[in-house]
N, C-alpha and C. Protein backbone atom coordinates (compact mmCIF):
# COMPACT_ATOMS: atom_id res chain seq x y z
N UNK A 1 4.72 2.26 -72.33
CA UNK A 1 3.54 2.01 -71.55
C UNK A 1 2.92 3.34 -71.15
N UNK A 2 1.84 3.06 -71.02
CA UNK A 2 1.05 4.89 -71.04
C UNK A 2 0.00 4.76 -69.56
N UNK A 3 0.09 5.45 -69.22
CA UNK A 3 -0.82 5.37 -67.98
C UNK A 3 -2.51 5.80 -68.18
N UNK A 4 -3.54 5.28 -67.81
CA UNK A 4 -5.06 5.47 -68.04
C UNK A 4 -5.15 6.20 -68.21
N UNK A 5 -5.04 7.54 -67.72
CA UNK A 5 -5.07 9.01 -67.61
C UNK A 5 -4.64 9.48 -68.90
N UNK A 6 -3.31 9.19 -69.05
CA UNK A 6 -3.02 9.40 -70.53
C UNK A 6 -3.64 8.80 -72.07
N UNK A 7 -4.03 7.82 -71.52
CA UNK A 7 -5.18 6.94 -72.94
C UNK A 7 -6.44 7.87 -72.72
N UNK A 8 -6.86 8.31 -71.92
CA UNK A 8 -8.06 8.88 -71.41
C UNK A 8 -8.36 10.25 -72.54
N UNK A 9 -7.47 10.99 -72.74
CA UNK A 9 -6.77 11.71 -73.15
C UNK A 9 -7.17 11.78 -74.64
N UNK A 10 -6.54 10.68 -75.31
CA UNK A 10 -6.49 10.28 -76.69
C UNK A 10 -7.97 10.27 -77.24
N UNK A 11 -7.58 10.47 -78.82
CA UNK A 11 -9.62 10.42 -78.97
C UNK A 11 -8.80 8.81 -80.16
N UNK A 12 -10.19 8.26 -80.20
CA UNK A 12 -10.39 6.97 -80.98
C UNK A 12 -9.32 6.59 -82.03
N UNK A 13 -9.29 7.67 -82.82
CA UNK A 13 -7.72 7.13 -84.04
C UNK A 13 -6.53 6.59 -83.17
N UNK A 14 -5.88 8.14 -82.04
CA UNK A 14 -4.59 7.61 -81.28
C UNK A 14 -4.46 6.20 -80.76
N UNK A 15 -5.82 5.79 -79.52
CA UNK A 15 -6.31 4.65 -79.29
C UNK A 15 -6.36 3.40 -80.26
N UNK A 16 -6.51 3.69 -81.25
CA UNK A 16 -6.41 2.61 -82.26
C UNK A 16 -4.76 2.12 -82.49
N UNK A 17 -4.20 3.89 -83.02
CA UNK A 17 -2.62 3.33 -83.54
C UNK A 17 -1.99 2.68 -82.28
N UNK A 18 -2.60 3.31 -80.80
CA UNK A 18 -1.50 2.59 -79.50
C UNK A 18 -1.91 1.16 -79.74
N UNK A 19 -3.40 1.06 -80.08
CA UNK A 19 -3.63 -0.71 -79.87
C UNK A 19 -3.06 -1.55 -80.61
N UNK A 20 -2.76 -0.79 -82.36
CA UNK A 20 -2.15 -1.48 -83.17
C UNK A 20 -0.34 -1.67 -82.47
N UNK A 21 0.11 -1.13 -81.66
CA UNK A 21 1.98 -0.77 -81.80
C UNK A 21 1.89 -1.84 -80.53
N UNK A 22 0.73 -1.45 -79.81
CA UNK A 22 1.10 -2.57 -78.44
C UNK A 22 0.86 -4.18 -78.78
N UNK A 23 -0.25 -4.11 -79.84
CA UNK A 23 -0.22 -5.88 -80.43
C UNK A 23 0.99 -6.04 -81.11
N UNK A 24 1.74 -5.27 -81.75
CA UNK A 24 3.12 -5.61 -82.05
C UNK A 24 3.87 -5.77 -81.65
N UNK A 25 4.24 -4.87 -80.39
CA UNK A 25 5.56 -5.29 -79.23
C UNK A 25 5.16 -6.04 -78.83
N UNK A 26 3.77 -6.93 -78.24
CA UNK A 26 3.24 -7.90 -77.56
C UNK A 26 3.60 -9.45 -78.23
N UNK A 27 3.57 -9.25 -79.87
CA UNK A 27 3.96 -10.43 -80.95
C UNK A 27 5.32 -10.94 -80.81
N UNK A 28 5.91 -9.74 -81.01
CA UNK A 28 7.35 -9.53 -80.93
C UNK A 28 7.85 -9.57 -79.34
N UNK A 29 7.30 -9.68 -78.29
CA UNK A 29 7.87 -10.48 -77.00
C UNK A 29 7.45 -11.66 -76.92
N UNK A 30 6.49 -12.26 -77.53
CA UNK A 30 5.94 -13.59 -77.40
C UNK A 30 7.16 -14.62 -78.35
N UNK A 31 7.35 -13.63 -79.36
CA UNK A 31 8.56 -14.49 -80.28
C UNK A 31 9.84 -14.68 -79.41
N UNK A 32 10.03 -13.78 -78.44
CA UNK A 32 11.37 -13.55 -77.95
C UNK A 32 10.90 -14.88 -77.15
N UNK A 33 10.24 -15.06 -76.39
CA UNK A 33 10.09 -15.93 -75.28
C UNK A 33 9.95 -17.18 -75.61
N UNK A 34 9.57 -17.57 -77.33
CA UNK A 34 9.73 -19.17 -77.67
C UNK A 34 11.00 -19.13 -77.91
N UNK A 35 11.58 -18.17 -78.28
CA UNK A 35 12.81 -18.60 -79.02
C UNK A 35 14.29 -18.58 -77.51
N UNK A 36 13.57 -18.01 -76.31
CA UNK A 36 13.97 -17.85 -74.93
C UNK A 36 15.39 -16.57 -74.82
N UNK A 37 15.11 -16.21 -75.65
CA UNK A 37 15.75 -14.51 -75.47
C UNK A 37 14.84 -13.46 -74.87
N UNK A 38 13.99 -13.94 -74.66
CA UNK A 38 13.20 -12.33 -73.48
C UNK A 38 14.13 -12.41 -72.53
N UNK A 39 14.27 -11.12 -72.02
CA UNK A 39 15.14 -10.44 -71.05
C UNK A 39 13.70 -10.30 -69.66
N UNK A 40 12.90 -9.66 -70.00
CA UNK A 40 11.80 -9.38 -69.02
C UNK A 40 10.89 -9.78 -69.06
N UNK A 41 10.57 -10.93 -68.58
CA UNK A 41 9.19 -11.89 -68.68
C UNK A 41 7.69 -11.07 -68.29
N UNK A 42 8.58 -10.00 -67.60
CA UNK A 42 7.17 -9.48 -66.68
C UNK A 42 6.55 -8.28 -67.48
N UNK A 43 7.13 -8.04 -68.85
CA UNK A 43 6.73 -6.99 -69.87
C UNK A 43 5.78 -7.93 -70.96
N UNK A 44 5.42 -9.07 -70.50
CA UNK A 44 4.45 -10.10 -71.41
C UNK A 44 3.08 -9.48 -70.88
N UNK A 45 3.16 -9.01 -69.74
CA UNK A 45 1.77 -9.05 -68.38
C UNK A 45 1.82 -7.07 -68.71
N UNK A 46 2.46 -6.94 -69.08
CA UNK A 46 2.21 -5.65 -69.18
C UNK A 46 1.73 -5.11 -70.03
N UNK A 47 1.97 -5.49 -71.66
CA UNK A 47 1.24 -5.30 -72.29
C UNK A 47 0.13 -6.01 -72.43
N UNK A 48 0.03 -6.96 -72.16
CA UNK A 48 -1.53 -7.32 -71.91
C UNK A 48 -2.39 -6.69 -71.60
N UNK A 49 -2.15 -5.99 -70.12
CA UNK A 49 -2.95 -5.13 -69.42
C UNK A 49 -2.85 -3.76 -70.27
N UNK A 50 -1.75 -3.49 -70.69
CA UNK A 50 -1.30 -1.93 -71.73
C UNK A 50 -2.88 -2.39 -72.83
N UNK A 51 -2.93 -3.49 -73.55
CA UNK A 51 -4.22 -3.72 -74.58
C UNK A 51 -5.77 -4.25 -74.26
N UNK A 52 -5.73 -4.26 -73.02
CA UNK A 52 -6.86 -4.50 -72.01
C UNK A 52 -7.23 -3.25 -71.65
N UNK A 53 -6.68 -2.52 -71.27
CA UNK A 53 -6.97 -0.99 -70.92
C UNK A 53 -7.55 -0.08 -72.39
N UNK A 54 -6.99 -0.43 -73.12
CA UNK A 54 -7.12 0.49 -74.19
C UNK A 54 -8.20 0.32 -75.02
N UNK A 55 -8.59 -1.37 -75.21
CA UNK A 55 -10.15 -1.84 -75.76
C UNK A 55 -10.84 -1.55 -74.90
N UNK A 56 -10.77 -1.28 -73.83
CA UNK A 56 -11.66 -0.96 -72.63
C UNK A 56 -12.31 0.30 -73.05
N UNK A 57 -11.17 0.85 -72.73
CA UNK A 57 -11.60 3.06 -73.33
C UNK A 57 -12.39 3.01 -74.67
N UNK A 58 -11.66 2.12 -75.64
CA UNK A 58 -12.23 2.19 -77.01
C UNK A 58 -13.97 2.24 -76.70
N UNK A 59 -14.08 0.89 -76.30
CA UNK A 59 -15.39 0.64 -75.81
C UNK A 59 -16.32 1.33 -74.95
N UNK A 60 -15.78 2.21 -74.18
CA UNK A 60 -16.47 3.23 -73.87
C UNK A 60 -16.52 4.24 -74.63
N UNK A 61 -16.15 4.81 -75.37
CA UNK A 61 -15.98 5.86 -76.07
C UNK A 61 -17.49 5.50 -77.35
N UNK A 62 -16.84 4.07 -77.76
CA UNK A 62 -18.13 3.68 -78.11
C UNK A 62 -19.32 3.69 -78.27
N UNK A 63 -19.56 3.38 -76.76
CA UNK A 63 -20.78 3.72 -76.44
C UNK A 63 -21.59 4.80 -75.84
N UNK A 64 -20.42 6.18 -75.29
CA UNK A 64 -20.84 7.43 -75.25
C UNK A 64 -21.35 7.94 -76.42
N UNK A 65 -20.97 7.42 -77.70
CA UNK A 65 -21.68 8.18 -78.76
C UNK A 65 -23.71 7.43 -78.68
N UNK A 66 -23.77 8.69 -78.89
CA UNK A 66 -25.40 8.84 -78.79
C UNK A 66 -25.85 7.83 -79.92
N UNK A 67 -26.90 7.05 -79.38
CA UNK A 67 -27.31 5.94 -80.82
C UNK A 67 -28.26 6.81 -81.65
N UNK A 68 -27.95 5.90 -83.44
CA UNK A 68 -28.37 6.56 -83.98
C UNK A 68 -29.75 6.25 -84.38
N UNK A 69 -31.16 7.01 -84.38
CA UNK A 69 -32.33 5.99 -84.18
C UNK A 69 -32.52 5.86 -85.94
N UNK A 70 -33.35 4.65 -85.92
CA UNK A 70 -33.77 4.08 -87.18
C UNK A 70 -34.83 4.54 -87.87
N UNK A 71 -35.08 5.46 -88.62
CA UNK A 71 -36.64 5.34 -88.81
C UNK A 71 -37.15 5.96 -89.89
């Protein structure tokens, strides 16, 4: 888990690979929890917020880039 400050940090690729590794541990606790081997229920809510935070930044980063005009 990475703290804002530290995603803040990252430029767009890093941000991408964290978003890709956190939808994976996130898959892979959701499996644990049908199959009722999660150990820490409360690491379901964490990465959530861990991939909520991070489309967030993406999305700003986004839209700090200057648009490009048409013409």
């Amino acid at each position: 888990m990475s703290k804002a400050s530290e995603l803040r940090e990252m430029n767009e690729e890093q941000l991408s690979f964290s978003l890709k590794e956190a939808q994976k541990d996130l898959f892979e606790l959701r499996f644990q929890s049908a199959t009722e081997k999660l150990d820490a229920p409360s690491r379901l809510k964490q990465y959530r917020r861990e991939i909520a935070r991070i489309k967030t930044l993406l999305r700003e980063k986004q839209l700090a880039k200057p648009a490009v005009s048409e013409n």
